[in-house]
C-alpha atoms as a PDB file:
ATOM      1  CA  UNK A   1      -6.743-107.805  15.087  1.00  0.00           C
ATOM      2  CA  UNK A   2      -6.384-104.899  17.870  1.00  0.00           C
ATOM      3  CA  UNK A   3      -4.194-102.031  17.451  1.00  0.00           C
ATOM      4  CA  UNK A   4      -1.617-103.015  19.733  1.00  0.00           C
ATOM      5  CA  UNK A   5      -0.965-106.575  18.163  1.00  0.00           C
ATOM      6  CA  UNK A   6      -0.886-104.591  14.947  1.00  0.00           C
ATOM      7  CA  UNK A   7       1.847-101.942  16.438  1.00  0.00           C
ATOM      8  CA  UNK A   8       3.564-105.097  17.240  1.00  0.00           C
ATOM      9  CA  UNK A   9       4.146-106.784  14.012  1.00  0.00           C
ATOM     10  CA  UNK A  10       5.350-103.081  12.691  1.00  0.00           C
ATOM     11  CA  UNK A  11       7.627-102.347  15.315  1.00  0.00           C
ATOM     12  CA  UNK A  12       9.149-106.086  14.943  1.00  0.00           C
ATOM     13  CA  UNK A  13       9.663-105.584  11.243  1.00  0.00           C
ATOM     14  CA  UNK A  14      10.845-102.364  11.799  1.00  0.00           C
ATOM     15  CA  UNK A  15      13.337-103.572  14.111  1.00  0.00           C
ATOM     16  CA  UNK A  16      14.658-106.554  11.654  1.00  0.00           C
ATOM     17  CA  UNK A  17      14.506-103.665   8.916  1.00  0.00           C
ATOM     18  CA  UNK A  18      16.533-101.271  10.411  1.00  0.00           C
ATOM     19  CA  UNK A  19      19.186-103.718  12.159  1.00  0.00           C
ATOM     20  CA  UNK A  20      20.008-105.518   9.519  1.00  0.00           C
ATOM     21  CA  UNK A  21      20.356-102.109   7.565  1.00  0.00           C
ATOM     22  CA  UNK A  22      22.725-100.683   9.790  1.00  0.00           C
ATOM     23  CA  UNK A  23      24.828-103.530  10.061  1.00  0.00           C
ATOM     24  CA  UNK A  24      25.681-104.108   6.577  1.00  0.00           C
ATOM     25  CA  UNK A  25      26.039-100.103   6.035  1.00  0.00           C
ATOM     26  CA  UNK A  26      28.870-100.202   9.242  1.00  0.00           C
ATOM     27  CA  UNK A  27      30.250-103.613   8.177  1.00  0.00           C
ATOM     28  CA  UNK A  28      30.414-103.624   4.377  1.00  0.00           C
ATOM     29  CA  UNK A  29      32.291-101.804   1.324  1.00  0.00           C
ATOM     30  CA  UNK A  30      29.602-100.792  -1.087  1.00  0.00           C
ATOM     31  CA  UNK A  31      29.438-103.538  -3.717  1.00  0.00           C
ATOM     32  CA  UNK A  32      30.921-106.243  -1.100  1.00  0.00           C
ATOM     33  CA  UNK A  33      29.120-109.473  -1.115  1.00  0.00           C
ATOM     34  CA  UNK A  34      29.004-112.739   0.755  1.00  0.00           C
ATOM     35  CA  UNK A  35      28.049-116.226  -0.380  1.00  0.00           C
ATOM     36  CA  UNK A  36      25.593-117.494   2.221  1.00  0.00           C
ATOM     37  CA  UNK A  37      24.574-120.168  -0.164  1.00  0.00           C
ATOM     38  CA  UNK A  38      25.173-120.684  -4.144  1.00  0.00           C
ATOM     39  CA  UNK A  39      21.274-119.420  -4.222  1.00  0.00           C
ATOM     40  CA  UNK A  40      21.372-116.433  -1.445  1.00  0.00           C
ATOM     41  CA  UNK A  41      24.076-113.884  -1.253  1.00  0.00           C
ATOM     42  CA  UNK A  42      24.420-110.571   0.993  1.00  0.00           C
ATOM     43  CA  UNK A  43      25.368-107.869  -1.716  1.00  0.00           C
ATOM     44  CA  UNK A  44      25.525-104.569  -0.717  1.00  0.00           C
ATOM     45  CA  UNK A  45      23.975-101.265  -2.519  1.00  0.00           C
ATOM     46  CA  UNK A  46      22.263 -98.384  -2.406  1.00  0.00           C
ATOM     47  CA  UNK A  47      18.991 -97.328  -3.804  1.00  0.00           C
ATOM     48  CA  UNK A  48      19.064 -93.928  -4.886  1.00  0.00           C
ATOM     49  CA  UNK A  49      15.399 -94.033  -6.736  1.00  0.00           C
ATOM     50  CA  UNK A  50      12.074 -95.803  -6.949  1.00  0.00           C
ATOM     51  CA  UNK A  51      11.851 -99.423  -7.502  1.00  0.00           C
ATOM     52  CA  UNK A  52      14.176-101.389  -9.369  1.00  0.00           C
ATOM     53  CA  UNK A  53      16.699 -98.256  -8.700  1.00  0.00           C
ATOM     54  CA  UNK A  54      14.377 -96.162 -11.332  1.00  0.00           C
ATOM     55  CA  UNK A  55      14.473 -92.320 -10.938  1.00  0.00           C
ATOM     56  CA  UNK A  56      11.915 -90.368 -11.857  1.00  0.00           C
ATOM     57  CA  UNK A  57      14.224 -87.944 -13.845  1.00  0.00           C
ATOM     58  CA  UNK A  58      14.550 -90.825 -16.030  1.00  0.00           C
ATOM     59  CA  UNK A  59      11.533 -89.999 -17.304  1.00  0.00           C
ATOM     60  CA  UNK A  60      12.378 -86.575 -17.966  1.00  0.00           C
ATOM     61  CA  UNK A  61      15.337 -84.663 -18.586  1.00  0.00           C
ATOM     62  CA  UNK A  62      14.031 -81.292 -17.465  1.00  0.00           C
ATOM     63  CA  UNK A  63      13.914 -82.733 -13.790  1.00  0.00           C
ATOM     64  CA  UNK A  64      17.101 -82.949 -11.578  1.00  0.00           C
ATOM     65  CA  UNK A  65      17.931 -85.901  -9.757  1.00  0.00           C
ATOM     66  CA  UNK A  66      18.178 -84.163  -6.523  1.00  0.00           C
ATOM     67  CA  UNK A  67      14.499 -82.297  -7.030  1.00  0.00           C
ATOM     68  CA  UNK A  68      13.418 -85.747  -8.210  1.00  0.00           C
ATOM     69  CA  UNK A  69      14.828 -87.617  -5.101  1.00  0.00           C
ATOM     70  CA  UNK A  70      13.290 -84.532  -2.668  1.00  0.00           C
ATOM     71  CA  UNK A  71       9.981 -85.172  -4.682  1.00  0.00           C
ATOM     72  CA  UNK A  72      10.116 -88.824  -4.071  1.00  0.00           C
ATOM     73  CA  UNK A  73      10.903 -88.817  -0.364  1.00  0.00           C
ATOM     74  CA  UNK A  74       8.251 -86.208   0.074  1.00  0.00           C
ATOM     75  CA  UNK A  75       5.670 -88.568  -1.810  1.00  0.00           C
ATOM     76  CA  UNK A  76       6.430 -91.497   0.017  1.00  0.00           C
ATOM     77  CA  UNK A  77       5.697 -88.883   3.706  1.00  0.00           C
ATOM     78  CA  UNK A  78       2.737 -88.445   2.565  1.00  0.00           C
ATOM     79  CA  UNK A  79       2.063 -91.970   1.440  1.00  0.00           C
ATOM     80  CA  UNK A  80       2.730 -93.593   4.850  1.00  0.00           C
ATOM     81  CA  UNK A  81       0.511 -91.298   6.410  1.00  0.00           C
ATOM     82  CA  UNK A  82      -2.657 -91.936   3.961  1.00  0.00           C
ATOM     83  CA  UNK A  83      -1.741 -96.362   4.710  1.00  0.00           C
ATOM     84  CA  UNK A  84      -1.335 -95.129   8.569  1.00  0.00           C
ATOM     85  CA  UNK A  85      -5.248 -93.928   8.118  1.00  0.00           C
ATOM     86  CA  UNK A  86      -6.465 -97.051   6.274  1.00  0.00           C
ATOM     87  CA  UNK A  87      -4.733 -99.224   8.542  1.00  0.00           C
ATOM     88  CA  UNK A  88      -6.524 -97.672  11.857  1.00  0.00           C
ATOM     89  CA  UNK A  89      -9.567 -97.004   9.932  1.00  0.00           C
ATOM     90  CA  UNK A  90      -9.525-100.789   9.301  1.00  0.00           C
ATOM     91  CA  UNK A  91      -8.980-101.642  12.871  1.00  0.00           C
ATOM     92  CA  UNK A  92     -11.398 -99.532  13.871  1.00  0.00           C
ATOM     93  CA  UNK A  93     -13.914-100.706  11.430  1.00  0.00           C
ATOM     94  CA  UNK A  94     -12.912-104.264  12.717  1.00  0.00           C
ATOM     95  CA  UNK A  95     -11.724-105.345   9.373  1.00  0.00           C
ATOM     96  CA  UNK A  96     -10.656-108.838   8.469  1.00  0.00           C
ATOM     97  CA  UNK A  97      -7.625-109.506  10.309  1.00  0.00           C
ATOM     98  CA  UNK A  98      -5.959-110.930   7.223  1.00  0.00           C
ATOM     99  CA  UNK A  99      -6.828-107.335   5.566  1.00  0.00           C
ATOM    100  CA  UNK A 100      -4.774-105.745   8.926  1.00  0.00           C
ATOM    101  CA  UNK A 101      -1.822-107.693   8.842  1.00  0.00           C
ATOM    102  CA  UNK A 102      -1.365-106.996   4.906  1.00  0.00           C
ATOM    103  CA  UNK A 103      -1.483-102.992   5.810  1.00  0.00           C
ATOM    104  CA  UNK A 104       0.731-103.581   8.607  1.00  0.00           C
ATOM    105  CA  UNK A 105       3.360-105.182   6.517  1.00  0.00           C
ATOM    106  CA  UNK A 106       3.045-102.510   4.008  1.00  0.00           C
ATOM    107  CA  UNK A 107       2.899 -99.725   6.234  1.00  0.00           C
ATOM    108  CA  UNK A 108       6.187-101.315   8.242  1.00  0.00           C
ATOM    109  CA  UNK A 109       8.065-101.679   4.771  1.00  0.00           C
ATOM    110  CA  UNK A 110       7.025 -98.354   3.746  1.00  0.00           C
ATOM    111  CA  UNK A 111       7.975 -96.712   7.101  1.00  0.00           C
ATOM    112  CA  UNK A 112      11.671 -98.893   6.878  1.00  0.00           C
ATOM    113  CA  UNK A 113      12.290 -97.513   3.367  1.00  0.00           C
ATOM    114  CA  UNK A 114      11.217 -93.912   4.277  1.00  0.00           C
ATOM    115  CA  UNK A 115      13.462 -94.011   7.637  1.00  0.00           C
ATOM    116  CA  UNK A 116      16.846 -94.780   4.840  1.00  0.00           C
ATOM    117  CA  UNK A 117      15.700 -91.832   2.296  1.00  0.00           C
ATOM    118  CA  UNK A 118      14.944 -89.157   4.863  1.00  0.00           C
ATOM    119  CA  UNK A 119      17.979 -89.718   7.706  1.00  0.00           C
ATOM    120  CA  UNK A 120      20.381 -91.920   6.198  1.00  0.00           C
ATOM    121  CA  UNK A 121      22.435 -89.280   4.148  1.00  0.00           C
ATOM    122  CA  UNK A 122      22.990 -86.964   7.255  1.00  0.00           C
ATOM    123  CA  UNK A 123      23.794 -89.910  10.084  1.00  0.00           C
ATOM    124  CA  UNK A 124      26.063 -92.414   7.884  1.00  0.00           C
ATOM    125  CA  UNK A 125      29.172 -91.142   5.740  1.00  0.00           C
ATOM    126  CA  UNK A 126      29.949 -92.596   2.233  1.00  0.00           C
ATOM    127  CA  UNK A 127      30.213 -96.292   1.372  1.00  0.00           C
ATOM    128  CA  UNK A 128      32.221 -95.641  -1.480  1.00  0.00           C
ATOM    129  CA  UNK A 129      35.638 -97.620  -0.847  1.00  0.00           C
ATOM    130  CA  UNK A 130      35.133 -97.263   3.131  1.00  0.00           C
ATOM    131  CA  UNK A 131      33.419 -98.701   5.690  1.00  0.00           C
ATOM    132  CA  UNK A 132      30.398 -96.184   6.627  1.00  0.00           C
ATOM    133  CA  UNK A 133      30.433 -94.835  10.539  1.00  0.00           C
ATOM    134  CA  UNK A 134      27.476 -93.842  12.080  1.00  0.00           C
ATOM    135  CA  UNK A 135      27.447 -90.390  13.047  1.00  0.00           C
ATOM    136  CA  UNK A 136      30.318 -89.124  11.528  1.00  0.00           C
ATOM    137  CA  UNK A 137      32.306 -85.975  13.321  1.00  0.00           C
ATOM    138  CA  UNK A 138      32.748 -84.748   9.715  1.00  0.00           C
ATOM    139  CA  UNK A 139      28.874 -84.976   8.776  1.00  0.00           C
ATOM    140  CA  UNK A 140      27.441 -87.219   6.574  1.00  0.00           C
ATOM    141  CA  UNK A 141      26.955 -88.222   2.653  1.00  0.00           C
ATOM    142  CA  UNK A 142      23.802 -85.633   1.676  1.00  0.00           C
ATOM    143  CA  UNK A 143      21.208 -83.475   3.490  1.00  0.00           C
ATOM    144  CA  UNK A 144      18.233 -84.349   4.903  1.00  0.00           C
ATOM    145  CA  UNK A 145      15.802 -85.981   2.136  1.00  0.00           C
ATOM    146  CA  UNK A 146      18.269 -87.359   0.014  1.00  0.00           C
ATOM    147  CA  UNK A 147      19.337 -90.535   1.861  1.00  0.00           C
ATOM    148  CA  UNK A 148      19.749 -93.902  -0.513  1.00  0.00           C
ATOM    149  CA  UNK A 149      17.966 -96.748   0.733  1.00  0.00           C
ATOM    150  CA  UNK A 150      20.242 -99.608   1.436  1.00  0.00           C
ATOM    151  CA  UNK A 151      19.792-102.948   0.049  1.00  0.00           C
ATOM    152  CA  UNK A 152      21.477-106.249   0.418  1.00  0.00           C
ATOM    153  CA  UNK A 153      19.282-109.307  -0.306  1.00  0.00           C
ATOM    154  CA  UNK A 154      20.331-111.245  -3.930  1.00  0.00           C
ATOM    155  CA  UNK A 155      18.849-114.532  -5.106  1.00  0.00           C
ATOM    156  CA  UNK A 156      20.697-115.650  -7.988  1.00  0.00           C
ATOM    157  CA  UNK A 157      19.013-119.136  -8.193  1.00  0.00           C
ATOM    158  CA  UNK A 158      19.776-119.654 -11.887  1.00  0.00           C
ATOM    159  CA  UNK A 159      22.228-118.108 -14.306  1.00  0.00           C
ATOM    160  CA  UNK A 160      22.053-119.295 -17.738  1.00  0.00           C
ATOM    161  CA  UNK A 161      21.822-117.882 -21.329  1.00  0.00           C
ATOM    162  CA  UNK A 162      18.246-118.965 -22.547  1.00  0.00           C
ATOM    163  CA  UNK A 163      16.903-120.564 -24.929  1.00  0.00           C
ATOM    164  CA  UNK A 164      17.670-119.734 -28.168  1.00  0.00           C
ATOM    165  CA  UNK A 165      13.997-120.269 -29.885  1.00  0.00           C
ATOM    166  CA  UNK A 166      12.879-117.534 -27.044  1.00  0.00           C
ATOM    167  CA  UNK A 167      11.714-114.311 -29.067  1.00  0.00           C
ATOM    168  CA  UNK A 168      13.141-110.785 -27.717  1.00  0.00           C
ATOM    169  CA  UNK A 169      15.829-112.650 -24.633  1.00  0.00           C
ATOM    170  CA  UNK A 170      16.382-115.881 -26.800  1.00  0.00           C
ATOM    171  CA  UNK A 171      20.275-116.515 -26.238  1.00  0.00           C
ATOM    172  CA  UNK A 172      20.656-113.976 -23.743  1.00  0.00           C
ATOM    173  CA  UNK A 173      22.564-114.599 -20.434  1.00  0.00           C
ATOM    174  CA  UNK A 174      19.570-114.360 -17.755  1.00  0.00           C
ATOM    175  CA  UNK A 175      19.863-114.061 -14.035  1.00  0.00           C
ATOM    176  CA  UNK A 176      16.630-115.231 -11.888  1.00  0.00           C
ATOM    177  CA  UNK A 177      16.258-113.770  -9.264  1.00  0.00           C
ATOM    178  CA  UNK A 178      18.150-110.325 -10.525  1.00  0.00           C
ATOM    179  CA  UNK A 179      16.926-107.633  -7.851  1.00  0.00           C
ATOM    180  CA  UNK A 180      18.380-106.828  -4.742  1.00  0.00           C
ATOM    181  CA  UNK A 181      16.257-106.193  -1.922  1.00  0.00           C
ATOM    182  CA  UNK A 182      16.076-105.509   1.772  1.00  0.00           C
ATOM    183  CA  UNK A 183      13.573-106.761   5.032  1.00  0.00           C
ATOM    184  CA  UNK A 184      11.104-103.646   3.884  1.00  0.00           C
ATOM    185  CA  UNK A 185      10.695-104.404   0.005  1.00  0.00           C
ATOM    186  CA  UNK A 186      10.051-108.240   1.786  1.00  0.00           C
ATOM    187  CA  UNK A 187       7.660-106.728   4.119  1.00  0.00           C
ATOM    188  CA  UNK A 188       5.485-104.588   1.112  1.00  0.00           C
ATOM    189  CA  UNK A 189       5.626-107.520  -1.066  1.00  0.00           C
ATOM    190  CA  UNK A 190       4.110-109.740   1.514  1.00  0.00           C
ATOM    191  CA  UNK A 191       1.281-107.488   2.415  1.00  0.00           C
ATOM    192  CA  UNK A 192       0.213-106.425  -1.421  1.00  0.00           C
ATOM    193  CA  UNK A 193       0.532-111.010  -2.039  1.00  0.00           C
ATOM    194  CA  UNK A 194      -1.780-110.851   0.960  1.00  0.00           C
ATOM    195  CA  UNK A 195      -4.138-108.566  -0.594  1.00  0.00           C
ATOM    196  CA  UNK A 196      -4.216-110.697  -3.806  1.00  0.00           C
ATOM    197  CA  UNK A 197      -4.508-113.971  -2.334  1.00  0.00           C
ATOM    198  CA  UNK A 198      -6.879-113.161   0.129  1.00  0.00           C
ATOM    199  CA  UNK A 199      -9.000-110.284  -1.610  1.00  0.00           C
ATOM    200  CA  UNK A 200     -12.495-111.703  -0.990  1.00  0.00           C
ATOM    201  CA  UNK A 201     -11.907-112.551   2.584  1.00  0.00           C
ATOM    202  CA  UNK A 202     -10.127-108.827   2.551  1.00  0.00           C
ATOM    203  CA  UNK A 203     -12.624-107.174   0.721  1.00  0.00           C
ATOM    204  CA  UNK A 204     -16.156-108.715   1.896  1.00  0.00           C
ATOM    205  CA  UNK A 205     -18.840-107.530  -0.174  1.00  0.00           C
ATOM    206  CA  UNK A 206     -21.216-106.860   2.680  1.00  0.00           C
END
């Protein structure tokens, strides 16, 4: 797979990223949802922290959540950068195409997430109760760095309380699928299942 194609599929998830981001940060109340069907919903929120909406001051009290969010953001600079490297290393190397596209979908979903955390909290305003504007005259949520990421795909195929023989969740009310998501987290999952699928035609011994 050549560089350009590669560009390509980045730019195009990118694009579906970032659109659909926008739109439901201009158009929707934080915590708004629609039902699209009784499996898929559009629910609106912001990620603030890692996956899941974990922060890393979770972890430790001695760490605020602003110098863990800066920390974060500045982590996941230097992350795209070291996947931008394999990814054109790979190319260059003529790697397994499979092998390309996975890095290109994680490199795209990385980028998407990044784009949110470092310029979202200066070029929207709060969600809070509100419709967000773009480019608000009074300035935005935060600073530079300390954007949330915005999420707004939920898959609650079954709700039910389970089982009660279960051990640890047995009775519990359970929600599958719980996590909201957006076109980037898609994009990352898709190219790490690509890796794990396809490892040996990936990863070639020789």
């Amino acid at each position: 797979m050549s560089l350009k194609k590669a560009s390509l599929l980045i730019i195009v998830v990118l694009f579906i990223d970032q659109i659909s981001k926008i739109y439901i940060k201009t158009h929707f109340i934080l915590g708004e949802d629609i039902t699209v069907f009784n499996w898929f919903r559009i629910y609106f929120i912001e990620n603030e922290g890692m996956a899941w909406g974990t922060k890393i001051s979770d972890f430790s009290s001695s760490i605020s959540d602003r110098t863990a969010k800066t920390s974060l953001t500045v982590f996941r600079i230097f992350a795209i950068f070291g996947i931008g490297y394999w990814l054109y290393t790979t190319i260059k190397n003529n790697g397994h195409h499979l092998l390309t596209i996975a890095i290109s979908l994680i490199f795209a979903g990385a980028f998407g997430n990044i784009l949110d955390s470092v310029f979202y909290g200066i070029l929207f305003n709060d969600s809070h109760g509100q419709i967000a504007s773009f480019m608000p005259a009074a300035g935005g949520y935060d600073t530079l760095l300390h954007g949330k990421v915005v999420d707004m795909l939920y898959f609650p195929i079954w709700k039910g309380y389970l089982p009660e023989w279960l051990p640890i969740w047995g009775g519990k009310f359970f929600t599958f699928f719980e996590p909201v998501f957006n076109v980037a987290d898609v994009a990352i999952s898709a190219g790490f299942v690509m890796l794990l699928l396809f490892n040996k035609k990936a990863f070639p011994k020789s």
